[in-house]
C-alpha atoms as a PDB file:
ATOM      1  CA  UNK A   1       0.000   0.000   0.000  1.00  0.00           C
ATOM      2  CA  UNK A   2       2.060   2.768  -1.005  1.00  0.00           C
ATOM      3  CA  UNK A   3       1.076   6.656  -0.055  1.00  0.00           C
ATOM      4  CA  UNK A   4       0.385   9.337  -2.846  1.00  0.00           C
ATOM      5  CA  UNK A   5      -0.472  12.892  -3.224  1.00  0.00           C
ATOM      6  CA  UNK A   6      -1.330  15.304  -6.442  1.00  0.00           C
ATOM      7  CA  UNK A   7       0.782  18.471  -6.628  1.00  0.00           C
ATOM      8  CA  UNK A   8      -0.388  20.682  -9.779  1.00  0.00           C
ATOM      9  CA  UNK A   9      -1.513  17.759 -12.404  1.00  0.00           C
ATOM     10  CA  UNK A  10       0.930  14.932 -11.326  1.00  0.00           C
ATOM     11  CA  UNK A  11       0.344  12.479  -9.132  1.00  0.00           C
ATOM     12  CA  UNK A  12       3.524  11.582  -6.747  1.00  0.00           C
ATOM     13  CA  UNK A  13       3.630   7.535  -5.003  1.00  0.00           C
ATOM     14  CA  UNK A  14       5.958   5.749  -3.455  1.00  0.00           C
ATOM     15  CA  UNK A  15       6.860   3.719  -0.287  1.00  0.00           C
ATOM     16  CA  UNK A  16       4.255   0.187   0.010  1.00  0.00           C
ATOM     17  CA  UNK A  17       5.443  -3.348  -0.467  1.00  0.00           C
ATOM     18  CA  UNK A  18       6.598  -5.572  -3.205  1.00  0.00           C
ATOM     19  CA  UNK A  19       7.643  -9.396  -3.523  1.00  0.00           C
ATOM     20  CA  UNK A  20      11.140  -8.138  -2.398  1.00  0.00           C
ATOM     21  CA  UNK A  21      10.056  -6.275   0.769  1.00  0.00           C
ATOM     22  CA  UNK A  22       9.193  -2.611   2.502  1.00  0.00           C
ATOM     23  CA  UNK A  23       9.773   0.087  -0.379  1.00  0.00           C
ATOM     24  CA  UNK A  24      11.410   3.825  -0.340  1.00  0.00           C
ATOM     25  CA  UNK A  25      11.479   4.517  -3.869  1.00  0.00           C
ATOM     26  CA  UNK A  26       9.138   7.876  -5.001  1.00  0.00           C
ATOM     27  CA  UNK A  27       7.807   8.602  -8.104  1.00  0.00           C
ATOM     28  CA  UNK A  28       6.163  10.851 -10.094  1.00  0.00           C
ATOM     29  CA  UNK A  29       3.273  10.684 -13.109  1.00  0.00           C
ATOM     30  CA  UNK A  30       3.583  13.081 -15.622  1.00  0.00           C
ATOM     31  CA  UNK A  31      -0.063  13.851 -16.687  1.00  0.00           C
ATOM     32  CA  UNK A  32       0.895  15.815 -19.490  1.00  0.00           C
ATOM     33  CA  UNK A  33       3.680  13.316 -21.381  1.00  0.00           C
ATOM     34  CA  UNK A  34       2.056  10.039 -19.326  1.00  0.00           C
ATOM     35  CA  UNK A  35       5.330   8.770 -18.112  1.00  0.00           C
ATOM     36  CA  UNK A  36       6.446   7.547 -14.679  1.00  0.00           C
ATOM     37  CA  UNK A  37       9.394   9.994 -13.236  1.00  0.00           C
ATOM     38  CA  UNK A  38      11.836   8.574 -10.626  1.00  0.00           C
ATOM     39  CA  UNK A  39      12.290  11.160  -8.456  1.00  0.00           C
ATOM     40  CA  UNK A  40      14.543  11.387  -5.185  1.00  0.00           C
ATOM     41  CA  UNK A  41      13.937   8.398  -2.512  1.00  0.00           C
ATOM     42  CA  UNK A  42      11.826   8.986   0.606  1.00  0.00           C
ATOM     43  CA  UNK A  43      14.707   9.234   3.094  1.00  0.00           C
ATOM     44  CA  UNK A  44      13.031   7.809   6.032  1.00  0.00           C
ATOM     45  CA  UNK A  45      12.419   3.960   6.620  1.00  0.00           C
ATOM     46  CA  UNK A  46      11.145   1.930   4.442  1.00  0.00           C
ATOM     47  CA  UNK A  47       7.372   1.443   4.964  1.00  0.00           C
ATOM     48  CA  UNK A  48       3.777   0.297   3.720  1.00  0.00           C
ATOM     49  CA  UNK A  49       0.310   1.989   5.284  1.00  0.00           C
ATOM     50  CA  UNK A  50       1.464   5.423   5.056  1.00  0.00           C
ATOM     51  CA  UNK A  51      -0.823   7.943   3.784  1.00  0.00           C
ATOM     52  CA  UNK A  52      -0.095  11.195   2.565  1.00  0.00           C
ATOM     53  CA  UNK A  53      -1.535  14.833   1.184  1.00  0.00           C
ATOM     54  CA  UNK A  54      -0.721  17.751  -0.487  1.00  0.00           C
ATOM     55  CA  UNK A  55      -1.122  21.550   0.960  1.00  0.00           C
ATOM     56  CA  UNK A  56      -0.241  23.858  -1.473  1.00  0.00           C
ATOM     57  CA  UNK A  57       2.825  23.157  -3.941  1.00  0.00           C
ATOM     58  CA  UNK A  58       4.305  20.895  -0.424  1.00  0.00           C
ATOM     59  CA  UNK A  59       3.512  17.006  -0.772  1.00  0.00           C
ATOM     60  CA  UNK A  60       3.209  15.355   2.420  1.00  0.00           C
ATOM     61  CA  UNK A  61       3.403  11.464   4.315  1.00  0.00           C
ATOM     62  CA  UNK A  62       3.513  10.457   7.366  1.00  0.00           C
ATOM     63  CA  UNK A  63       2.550   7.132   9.386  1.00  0.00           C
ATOM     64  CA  UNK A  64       3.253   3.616   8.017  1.00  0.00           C
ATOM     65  CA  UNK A  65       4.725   0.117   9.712  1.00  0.00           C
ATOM     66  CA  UNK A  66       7.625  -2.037   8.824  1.00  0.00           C
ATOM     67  CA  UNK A  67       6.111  -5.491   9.975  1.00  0.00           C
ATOM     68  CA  UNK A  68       9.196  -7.347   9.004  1.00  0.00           C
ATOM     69  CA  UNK A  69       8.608 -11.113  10.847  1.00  0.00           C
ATOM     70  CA  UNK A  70       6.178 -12.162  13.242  1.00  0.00           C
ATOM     71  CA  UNK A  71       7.185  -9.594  16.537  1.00  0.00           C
ATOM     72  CA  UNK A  72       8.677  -6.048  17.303  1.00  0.00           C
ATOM     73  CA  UNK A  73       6.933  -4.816  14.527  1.00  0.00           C
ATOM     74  CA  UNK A  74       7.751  -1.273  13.901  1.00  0.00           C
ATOM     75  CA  UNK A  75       4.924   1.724  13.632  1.00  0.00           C
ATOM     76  CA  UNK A  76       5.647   4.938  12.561  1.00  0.00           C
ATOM     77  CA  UNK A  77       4.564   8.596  13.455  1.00  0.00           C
ATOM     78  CA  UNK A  78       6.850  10.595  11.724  1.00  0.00           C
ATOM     79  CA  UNK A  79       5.978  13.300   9.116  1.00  0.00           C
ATOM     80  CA  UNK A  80       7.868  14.827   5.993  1.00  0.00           C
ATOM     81  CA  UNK A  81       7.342  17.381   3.384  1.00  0.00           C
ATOM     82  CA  UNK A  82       8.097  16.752   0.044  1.00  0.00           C
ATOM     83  CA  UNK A  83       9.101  19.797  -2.214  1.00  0.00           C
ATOM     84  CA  UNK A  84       8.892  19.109  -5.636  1.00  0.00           C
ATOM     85  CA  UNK A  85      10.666  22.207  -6.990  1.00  0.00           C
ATOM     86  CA  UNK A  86      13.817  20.785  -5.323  1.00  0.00           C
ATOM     87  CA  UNK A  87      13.072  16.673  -5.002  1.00  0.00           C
ATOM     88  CA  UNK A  88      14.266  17.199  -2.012  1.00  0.00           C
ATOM     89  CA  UNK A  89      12.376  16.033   1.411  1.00  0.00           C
ATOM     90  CA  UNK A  90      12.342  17.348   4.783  1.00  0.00           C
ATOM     91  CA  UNK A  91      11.849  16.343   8.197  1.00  0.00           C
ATOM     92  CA  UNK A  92       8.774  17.978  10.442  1.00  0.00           C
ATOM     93  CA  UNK A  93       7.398  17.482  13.888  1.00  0.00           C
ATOM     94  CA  UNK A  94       6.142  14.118  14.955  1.00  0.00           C
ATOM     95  CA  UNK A  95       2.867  13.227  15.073  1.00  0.00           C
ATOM     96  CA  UNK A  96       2.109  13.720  19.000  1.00  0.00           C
ATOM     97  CA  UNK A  97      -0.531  10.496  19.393  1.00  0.00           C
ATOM     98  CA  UNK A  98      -0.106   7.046  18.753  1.00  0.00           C
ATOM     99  CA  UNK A  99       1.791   5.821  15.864  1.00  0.00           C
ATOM    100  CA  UNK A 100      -0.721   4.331  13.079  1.00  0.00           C
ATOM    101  CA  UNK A 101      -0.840   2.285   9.772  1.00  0.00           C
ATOM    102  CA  UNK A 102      -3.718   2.997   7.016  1.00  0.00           C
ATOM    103  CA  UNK A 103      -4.959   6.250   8.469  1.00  0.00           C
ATOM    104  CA  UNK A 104      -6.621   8.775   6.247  1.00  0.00           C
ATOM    105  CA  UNK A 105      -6.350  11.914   5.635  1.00  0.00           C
ATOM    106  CA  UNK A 106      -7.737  15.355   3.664  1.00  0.00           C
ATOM    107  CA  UNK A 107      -7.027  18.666   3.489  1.00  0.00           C
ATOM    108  CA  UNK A 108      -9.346  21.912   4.021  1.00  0.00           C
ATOM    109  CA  UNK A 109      -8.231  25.248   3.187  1.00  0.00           C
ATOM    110  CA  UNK A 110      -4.443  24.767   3.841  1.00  0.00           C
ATOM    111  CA  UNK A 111      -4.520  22.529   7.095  1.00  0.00           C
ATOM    112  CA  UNK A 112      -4.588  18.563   6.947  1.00  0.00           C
ATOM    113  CA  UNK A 113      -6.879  15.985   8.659  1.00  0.00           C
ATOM    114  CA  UNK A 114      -5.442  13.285   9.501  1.00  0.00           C
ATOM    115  CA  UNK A 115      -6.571  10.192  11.739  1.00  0.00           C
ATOM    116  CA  UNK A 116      -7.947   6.877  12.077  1.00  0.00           C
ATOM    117  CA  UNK A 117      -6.188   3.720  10.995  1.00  0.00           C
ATOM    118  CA  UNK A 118      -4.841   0.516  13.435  1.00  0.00           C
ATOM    119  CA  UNK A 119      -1.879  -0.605  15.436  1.00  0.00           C
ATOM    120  CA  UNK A 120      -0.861  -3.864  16.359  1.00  0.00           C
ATOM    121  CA  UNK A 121       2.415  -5.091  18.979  1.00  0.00           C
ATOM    122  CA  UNK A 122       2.919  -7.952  16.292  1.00  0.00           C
ATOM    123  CA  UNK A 123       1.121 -10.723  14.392  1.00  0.00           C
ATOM    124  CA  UNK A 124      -0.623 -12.488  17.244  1.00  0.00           C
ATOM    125  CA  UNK A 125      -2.321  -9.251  19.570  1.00  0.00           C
ATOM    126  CA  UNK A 126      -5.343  -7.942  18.322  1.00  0.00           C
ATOM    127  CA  UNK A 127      -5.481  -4.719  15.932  1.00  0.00           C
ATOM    128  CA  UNK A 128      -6.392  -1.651  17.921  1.00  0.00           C
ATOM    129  CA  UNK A 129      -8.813   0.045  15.705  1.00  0.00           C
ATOM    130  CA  UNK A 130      -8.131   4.017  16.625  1.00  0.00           C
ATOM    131  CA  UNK A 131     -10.574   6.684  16.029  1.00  0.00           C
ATOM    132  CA  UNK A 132      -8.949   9.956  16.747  1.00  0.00           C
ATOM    133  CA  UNK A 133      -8.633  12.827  14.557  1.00  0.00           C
ATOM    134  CA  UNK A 134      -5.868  15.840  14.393  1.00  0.00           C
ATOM    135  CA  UNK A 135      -5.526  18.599  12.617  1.00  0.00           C
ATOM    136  CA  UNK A 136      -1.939  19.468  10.566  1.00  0.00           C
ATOM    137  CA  UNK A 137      -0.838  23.087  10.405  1.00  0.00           C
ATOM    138  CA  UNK A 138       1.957  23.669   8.410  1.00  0.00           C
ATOM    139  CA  UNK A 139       2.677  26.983   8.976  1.00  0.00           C
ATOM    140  CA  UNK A 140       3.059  26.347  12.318  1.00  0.00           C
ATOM    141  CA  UNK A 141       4.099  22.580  12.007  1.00  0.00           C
ATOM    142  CA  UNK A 142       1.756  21.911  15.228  1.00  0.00           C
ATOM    143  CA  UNK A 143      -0.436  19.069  15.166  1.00  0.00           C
ATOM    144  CA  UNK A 144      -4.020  19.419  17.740  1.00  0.00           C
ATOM    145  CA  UNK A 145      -6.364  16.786  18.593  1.00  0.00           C
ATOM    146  CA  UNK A 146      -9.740  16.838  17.246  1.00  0.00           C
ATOM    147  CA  UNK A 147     -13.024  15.513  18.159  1.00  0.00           C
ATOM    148  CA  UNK A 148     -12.495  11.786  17.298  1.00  0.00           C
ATOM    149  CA  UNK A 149     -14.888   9.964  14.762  1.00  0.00           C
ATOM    150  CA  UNK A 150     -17.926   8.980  16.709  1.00  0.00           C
ATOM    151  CA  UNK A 151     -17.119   4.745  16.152  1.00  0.00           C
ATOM    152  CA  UNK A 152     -14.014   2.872  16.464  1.00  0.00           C
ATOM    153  CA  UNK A 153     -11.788   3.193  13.877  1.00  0.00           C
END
């Protein structure tokens, strides 16, 4: 499951799973000549369940797991901006809550929303299905809790 977000007309993906193992590459679709772009690696760990966003010419992804074998499976909370002008990435401020895989996320106006999703300690405890919700500012790189969704996750 690889995270993507749409800056102008292309569409930028990377990160997910293949028959090899956890993925870093990033890439980017070219609406205009329809061609796949390699573009500079995500620089954090590999990782599937990520999801990501865009706020205004700044791609973003955060979250993700690295479930390599059956225990000490590895969930992440980190977040980094992509800048396309410069294929360069960047690292912000941590999520403050509990590290996720397959959370979702939007954007209104030019904050993110960004919550939901599951954890699990490793293949044989049960999922924790969250349902909290946060809010992403990036001009202030400050993340605050928001009313959660009314089920579990």
């Amino acid at each position: 499951m690889q995270a993507s977000f749409v800056l102008g007309d292309n569409l930028y993906m990377g990160t997910g799973t293949s028959e090899t193992g956890y993925l870093e590459d990033w890439w980017m679709y070219d609406t205009r000549a329809k061609q796949w772009i390699r573009k500079n690696d995500f620089p954090g760990v590999a990782r599937t369940g990520a999801t990501g966003f865009s706020i205004g010419n700044k791609g973003y992804l955060c979250f993700g797991a690295n479930t390599t074998g059956d225990v000490n499976w590895v969930w992440f909370k980190d977040l980094w901006q992509y800048d396309p002008d410069s294929d360069s990435w960047t690292k912000l401020q941590d999520f403050p809550g509990q590290a996720r895989f397959n959370a979702v996320s939007f954007v209104i106006g030019n904050k993110a929303y960004v919550g939901t999703g599951n954890y699990r300690y490793n293949r044989w405890t049960p999922a924790t299905y969250l349902n909290d919700f946060w809010e992403y500012d990036p001009t202030t790189d400050y993340w605050t809790q928001k009313n959660p969704v009314p089920e579990e996750g």
